[in-house]
Protein backbone atom coordinates (compact mmCIF):
# COMPACT_ATOMS: atom_id res chain seq x y z
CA UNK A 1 -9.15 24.12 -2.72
CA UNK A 2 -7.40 21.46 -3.94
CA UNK A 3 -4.23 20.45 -2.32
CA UNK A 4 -0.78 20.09 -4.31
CA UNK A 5 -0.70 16.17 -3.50
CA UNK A 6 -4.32 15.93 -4.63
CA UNK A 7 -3.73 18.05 -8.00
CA UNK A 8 -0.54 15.64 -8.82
CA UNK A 9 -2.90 12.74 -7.59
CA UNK A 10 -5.22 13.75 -10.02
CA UNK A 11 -2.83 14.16 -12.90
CA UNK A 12 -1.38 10.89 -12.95
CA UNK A 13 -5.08 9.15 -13.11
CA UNK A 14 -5.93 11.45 -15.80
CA UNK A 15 -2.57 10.43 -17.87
CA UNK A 16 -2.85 6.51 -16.64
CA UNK A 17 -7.24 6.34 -17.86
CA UNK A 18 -7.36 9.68 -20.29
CA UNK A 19 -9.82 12.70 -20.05
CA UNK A 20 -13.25 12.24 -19.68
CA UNK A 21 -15.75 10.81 -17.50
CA UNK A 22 -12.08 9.58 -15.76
CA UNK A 23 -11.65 12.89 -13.81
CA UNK A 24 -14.89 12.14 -11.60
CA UNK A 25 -13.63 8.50 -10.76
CA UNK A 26 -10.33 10.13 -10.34
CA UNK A 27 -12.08 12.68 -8.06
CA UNK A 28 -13.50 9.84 -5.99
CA UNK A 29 -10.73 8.42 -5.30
CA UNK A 30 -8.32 11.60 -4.12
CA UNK A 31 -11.49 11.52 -1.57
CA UNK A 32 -11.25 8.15 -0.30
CA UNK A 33 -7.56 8.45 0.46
CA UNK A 34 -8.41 12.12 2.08
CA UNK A 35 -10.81 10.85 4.53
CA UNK A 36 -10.12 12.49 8.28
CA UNK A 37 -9.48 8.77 9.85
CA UNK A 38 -6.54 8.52 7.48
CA UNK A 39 -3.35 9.25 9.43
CA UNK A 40 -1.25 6.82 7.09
CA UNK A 41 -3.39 5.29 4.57
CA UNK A 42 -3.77 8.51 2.82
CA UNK A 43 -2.42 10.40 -0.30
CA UNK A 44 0.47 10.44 0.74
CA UNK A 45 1.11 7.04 0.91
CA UNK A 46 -0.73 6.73 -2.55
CA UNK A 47 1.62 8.93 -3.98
CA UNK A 48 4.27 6.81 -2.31
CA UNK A 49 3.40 3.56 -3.13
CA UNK A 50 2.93 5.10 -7.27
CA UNK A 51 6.63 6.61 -6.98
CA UNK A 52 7.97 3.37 -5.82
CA UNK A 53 6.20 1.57 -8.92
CA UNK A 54 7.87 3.62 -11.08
CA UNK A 55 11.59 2.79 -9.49
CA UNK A 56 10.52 -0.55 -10.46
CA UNK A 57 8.32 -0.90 -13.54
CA UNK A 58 11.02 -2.39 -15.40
CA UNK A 59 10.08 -5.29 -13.20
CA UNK A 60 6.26 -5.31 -14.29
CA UNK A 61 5.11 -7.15 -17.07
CA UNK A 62 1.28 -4.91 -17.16
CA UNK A 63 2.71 -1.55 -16.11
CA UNK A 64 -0.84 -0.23 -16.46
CA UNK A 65 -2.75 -2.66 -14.24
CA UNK A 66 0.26 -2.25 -11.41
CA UNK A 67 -0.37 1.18 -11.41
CA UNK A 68 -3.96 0.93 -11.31
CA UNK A 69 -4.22 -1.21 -8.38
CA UNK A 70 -1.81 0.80 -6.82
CA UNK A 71 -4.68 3.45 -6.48
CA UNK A 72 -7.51 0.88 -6.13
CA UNK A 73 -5.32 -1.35 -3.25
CA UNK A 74 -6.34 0.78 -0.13
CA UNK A 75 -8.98 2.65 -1.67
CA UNK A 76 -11.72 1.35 0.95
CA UNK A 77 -10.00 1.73 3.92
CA UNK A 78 -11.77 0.73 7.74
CA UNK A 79 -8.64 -0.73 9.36
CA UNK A 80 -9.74 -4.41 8.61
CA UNK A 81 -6.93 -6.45 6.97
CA UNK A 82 -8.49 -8.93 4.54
CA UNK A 83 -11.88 -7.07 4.28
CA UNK A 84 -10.67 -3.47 3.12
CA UNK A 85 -8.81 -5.46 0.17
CA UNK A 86 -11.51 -7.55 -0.71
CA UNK A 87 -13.36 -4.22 -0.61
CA UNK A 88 -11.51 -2.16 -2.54
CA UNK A 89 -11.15 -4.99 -5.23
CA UNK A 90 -14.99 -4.72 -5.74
CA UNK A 91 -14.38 -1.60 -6.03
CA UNK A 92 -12.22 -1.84 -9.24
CA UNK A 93 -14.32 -4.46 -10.76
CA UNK A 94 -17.18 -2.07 -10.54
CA UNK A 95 -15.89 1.29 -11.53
CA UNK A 96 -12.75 0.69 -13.98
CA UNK A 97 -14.94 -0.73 -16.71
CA UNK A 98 -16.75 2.35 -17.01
CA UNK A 99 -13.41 4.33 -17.70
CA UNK A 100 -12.90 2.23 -20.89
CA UNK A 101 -10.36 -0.48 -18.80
CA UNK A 102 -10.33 -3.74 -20.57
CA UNK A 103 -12.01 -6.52 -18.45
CA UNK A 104 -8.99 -8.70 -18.41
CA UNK A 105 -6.60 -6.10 -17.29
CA UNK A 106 -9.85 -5.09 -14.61
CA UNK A 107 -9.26 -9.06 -13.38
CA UNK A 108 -6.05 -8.29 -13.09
CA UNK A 109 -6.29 -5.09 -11.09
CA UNK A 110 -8.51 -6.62 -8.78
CA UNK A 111 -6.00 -9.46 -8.07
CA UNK A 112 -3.45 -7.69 -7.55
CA UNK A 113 -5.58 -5.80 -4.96
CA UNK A 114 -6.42 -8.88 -3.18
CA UNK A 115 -2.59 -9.71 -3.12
CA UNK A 116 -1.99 -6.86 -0.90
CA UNK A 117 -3.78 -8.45 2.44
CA UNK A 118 -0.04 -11.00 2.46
CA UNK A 119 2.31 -9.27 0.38
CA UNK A 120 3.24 -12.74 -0.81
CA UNK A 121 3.11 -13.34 -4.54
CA UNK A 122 3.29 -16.34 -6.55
CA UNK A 123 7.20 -17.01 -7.71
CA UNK A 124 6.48 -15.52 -11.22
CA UNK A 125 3.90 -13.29 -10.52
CA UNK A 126 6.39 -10.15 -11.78
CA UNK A 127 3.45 -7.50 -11.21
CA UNK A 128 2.33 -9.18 -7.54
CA UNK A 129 6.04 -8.63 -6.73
CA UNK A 130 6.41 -4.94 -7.93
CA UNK A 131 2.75 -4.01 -6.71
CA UNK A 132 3.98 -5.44 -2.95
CA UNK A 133 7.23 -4.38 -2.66
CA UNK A 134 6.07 -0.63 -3.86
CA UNK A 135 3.48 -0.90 -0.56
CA UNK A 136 5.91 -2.11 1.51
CA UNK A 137 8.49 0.41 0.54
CA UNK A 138 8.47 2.52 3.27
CA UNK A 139 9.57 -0.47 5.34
CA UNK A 140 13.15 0.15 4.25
CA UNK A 141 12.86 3.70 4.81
CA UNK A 142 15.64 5.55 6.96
CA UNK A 143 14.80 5.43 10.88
CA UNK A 144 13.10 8.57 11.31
CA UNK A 145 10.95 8.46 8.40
CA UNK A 146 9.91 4.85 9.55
CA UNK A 147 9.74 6.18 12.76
CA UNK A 148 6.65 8.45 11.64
CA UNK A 149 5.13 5.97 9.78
CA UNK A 150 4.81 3.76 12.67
CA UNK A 151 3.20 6.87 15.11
CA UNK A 152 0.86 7.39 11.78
CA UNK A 153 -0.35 3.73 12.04
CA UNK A 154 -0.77 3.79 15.55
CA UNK A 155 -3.24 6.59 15.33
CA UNK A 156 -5.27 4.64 12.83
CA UNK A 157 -5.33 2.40 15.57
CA UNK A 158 -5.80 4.88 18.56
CA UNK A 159 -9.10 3.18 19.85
CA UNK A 160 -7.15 -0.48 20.30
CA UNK A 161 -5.69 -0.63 24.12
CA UNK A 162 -1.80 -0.99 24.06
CA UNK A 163 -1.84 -4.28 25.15
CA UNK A 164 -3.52 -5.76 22.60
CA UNK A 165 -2.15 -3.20 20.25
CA UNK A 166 1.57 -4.36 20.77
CA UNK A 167 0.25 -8.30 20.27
CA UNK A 168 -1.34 -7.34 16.71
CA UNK A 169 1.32 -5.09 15.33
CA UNK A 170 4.10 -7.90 17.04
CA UNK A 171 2.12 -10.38 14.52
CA UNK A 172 2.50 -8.58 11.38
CA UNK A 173 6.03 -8.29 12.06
CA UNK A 174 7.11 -11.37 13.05
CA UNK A 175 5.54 -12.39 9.69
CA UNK A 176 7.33 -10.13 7.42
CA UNK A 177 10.38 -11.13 9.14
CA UNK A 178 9.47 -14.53 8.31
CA UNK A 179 9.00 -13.58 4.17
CA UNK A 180 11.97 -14.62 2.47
CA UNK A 181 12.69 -13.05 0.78
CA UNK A 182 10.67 -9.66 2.26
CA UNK A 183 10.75 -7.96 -1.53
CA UNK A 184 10.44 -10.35 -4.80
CA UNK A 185 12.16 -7.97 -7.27
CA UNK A 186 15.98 -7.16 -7.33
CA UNK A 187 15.72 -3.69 -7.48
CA UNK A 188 13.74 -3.00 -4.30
CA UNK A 189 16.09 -6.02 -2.45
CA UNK A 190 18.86 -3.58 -3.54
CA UNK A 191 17.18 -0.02 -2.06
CA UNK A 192 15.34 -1.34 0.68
CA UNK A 193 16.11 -4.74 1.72
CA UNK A 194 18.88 -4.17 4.59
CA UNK A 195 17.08 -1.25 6.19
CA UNK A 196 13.76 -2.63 5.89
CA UNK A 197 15.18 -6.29 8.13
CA UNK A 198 16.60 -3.52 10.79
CA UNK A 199 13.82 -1.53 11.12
CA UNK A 200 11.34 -4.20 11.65
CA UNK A 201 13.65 -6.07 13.82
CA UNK A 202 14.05 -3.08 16.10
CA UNK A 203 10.84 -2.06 16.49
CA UNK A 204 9.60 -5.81 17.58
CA UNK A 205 12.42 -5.46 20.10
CA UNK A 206 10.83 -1.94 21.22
CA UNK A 207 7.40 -4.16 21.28
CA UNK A 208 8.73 -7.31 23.25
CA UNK A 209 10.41 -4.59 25.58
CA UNK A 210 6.99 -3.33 26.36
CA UNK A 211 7.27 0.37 24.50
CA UNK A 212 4.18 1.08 21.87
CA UNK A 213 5.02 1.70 18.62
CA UNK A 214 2.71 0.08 15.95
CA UNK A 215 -0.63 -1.48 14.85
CA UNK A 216 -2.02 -4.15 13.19
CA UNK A 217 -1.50 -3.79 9.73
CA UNK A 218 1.94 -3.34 8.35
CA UNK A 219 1.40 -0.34 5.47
């Protein structure tokens, strides 16, 4: 049976590629983001990440291609930062051509995939900036929401020992503090910005104070 998240899912690729042989590469991809080691990277955060492109698509200059990489961006998913990306870029170049996707707006997916292992587009690059700051969204989420999306990641991440746990995920923050600024476009500065510099601030506190509360990769 399929679940309400997956059916929505599943009606948004059909209105974003059409009918068509489309459902069965829409079908593969509700099951990538449903596999069991998913405890953040999942639909949910698909459907996420695709609301928070809509609150900004009047940023994007492609609307289409943002959206599609949006589903593509995590779509092979292992927990290794740089090589999942990479991964699920090949992906894109291999399957959206045979839903009738233009091969210039497929290079452009697949960028925009790629962008997602730094979060740190080009000044310009309008659909970099609204493809990252949809991802990072949650970052700027209010503290208990945040709060479960941290426990999520650190049960992706439930076979790394604490100590070297707290190291990696101190990292990754440390280097989104450093981003400046954190989100490119004005309207997710505006929504998330403040809440997004606290939360990340206190959990690297909670890390430096010994407490575990993250893992390695920030989304």
């Amino acid at each position: 049976m399929v679940s309400p998240v997956a059916a929505d899912l599943l009606e948004r690729w059909t209105g974003l590629v059409g009918p068509g042989g489309a459902q069965a590469v829409g079908g593969d991809l509700v099951t990538r983001w449903s596999e069991p080691h998913r405890e953040y990277h999942d639909v949910a955060h698909l459907r996420a990440v695709l609301d928070a492109v809509d609150l900004l698509a009047e940023h994007a200059v492609d609307l289409s291609a943002v959206r599609l990489a949006a589903w593509f961006h995590d779509a092979v998913y292992e927990g290794e930062a740089g090589t999942d990306e990479e991964a699920s870029a090949v992906l894109a170049e291999r399957v959206l051509p045979s839903v009738g996707v233009p091969r210039d707006r497929v290079a452009e997916v697949a960028r925009l995939v790629r962008l997602t292992a730094g979060h740190d587009p080009e000044p310009g690059d309008a659909d970099g900036a609204v493809l990252c700051d949809a991802d990072l969204a949650v970052l700027g989420s209010d503290p208990g929401d945040y709060a479960a999306y941290v426990a999520a990641v650190r049960r992706e991440y439930a076979a790394v020992p604490d100590e070297a746990f707290r190291a990696g995920r101190a990292a990754v923050l440390e280097r989104l503090l450093a981003l400046d600024p954190l989100y490119r476009t004005a309207t997710a500065r505006r929504l998330w910005a403040d809440r997004a510099a606290a939360n990340l601030r206190a959990e690297l506190d909670r890390l430096r104070g010994g407490v575990s509360g993250g893992a390695g990769r920030p989304r």
